[in-house]
N, C-alpha and C. Protein backbone atom coordinates (compact mmCIF):
# COMPACT_ATOMS: atom_id res chain seq x y z
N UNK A 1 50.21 36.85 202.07
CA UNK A 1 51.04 37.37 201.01
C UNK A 1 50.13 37.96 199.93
N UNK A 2 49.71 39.16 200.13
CA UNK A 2 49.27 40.17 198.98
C UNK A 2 49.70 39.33 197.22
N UNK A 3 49.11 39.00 196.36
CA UNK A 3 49.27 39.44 195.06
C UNK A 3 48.57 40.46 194.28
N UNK A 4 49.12 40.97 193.36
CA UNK A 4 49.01 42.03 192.33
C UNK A 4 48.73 41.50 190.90
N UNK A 5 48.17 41.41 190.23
CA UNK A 5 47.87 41.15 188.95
C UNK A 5 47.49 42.17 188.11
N UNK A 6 48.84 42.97 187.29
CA UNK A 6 48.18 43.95 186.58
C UNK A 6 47.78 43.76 185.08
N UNK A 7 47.37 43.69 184.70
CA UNK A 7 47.59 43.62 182.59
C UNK A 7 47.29 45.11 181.73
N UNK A 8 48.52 44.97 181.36
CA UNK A 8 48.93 46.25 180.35
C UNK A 8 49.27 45.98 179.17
N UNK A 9 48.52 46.86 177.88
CA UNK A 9 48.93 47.39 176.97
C UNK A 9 50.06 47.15 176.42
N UNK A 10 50.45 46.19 176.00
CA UNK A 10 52.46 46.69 175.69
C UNK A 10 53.00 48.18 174.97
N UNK A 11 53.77 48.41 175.66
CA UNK A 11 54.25 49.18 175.18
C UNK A 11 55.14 50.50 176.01
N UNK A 12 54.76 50.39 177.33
CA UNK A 12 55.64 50.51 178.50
C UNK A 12 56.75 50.46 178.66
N UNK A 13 57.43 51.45 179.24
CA UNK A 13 58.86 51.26 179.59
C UNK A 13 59.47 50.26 180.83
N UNK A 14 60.36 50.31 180.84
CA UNK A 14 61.07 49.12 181.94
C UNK A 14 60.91 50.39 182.89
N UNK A 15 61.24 51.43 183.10
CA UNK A 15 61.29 52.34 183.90
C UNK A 15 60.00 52.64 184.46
N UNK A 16 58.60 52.79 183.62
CA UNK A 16 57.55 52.93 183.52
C UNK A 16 56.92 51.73 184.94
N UNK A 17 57.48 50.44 184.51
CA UNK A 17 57.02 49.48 185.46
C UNK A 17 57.90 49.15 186.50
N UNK A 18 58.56 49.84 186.69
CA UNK A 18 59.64 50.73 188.03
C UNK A 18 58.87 51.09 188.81
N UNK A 19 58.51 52.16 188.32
CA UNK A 19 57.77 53.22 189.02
C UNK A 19 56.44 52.57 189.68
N UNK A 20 55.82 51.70 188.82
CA UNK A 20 54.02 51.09 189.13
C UNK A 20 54.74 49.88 189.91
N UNK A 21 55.59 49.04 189.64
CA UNK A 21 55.41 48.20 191.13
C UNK A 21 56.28 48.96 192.27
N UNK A 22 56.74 49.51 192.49
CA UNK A 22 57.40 50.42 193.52
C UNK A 22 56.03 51.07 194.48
N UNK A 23 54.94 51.88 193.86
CA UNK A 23 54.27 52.75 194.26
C UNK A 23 52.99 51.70 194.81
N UNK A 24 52.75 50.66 193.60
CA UNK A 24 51.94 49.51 194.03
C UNK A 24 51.98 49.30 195.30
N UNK A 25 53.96 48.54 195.58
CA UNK A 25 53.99 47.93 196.88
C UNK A 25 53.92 49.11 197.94
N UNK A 26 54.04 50.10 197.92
CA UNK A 26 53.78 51.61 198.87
C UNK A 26 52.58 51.09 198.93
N UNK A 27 51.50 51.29 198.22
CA UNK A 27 50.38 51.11 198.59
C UNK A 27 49.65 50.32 199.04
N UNK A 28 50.19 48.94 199.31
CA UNK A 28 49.79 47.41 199.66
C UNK A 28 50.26 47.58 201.48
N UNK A 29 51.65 47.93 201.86
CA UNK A 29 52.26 47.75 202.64
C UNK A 29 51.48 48.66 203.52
N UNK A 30 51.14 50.19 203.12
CA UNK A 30 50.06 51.38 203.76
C UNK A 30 48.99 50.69 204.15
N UNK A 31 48.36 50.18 203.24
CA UNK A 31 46.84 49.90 203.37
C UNK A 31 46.56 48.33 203.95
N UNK A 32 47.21 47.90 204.23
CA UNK A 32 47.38 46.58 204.83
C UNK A 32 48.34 46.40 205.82
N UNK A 33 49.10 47.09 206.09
CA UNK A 33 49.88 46.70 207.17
C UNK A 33 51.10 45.36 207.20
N UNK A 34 51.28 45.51 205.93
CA UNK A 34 52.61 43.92 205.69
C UNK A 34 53.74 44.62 205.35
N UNK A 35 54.71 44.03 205.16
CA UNK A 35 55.74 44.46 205.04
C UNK A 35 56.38 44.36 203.15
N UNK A 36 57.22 44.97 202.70
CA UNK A 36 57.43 45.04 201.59
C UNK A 36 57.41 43.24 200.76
N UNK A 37 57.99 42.79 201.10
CA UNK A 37 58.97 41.40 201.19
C UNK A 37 57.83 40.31 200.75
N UNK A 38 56.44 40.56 201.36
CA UNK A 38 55.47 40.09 200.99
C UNK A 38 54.83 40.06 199.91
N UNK A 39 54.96 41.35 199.63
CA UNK A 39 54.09 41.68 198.21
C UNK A 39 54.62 40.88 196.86
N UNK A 40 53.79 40.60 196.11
CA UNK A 40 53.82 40.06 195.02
C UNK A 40 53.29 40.62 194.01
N UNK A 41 53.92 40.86 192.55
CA UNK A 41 52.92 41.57 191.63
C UNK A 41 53.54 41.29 190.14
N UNK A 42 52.21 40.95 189.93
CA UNK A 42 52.44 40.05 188.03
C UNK A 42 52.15 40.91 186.79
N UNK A 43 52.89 40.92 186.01
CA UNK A 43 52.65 42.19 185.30
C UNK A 43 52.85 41.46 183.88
N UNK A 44 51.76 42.04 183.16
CA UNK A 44 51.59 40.74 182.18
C UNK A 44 50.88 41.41 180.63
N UNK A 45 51.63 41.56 179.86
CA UNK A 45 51.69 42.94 178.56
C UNK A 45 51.00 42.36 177.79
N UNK A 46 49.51 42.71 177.62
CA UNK A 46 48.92 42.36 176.19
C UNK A 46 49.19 42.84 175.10
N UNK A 47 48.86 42.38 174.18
CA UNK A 47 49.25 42.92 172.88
C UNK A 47 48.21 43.81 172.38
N UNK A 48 48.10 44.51 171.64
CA UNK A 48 47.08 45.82 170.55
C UNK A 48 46.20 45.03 170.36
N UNK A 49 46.09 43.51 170.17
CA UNK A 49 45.44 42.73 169.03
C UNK A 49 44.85 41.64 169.79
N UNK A 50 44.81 41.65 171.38
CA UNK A 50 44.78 41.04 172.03
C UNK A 50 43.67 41.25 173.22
N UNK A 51 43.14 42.59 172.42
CA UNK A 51 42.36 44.08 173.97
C UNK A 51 41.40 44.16 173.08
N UNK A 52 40.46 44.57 173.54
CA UNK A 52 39.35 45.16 172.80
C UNK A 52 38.52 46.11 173.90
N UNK A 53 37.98 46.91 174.03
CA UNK A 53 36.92 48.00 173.95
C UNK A 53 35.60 48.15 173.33
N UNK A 54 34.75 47.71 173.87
CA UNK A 54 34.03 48.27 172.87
C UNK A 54 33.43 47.85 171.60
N UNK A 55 33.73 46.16 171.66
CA UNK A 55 34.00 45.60 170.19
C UNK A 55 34.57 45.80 169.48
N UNK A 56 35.73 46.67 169.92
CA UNK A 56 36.84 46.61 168.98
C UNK A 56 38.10 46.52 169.77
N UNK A 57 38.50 46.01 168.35
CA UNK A 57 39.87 45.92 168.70
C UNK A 57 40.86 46.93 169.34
N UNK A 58 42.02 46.50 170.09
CA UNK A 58 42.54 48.51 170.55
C UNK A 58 43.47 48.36 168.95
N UNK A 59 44.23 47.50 168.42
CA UNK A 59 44.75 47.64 167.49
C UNK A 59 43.97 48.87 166.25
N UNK A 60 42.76 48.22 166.06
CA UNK A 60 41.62 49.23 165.59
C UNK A 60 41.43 50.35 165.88
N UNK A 61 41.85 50.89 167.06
CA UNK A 61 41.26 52.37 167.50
C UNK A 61 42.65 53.01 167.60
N UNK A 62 42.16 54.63 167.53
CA UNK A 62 43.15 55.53 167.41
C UNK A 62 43.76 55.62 169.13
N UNK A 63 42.97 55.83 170.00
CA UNK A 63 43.09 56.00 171.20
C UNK A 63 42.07 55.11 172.22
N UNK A 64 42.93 54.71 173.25
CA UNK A 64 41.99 54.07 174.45
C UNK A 64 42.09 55.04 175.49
N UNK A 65 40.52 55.08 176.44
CA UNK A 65 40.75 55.98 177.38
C UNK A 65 41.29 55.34 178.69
């Protein structure tokens, strides 16, 4: 049983993480050979204040690349 562990940024749409575990499990099921049903994937929203880059904070910066 495949897991997925992604960590994002908050600030994402519900639709947004539609789309990324949908395409995720496309890509688990392709490249491994399992079936959808298997896949597992944790999706887990940090906060601005919570990330850093760079020694800094992302709250701190104008843009992350």
């Amino acid at each position: 049983m495949p897991i997925i562990q992604v960590h994002l940024i908050e600030g994402r749409t519900v639709e947004q993480k539609r789309r990324l575990v949908a395409e995720l499990t496309d890509a688990v099921v392709k490249s491994l050979g399992v079936t959808p049903d298997t896949v597992r994937i944790i999706l887990e929203d940090m906060a601005k204040h919570d990330y850093a880059v760079a020694g800094k904070l992302v709250i701190d910066q104008e843009k992350i690349p």
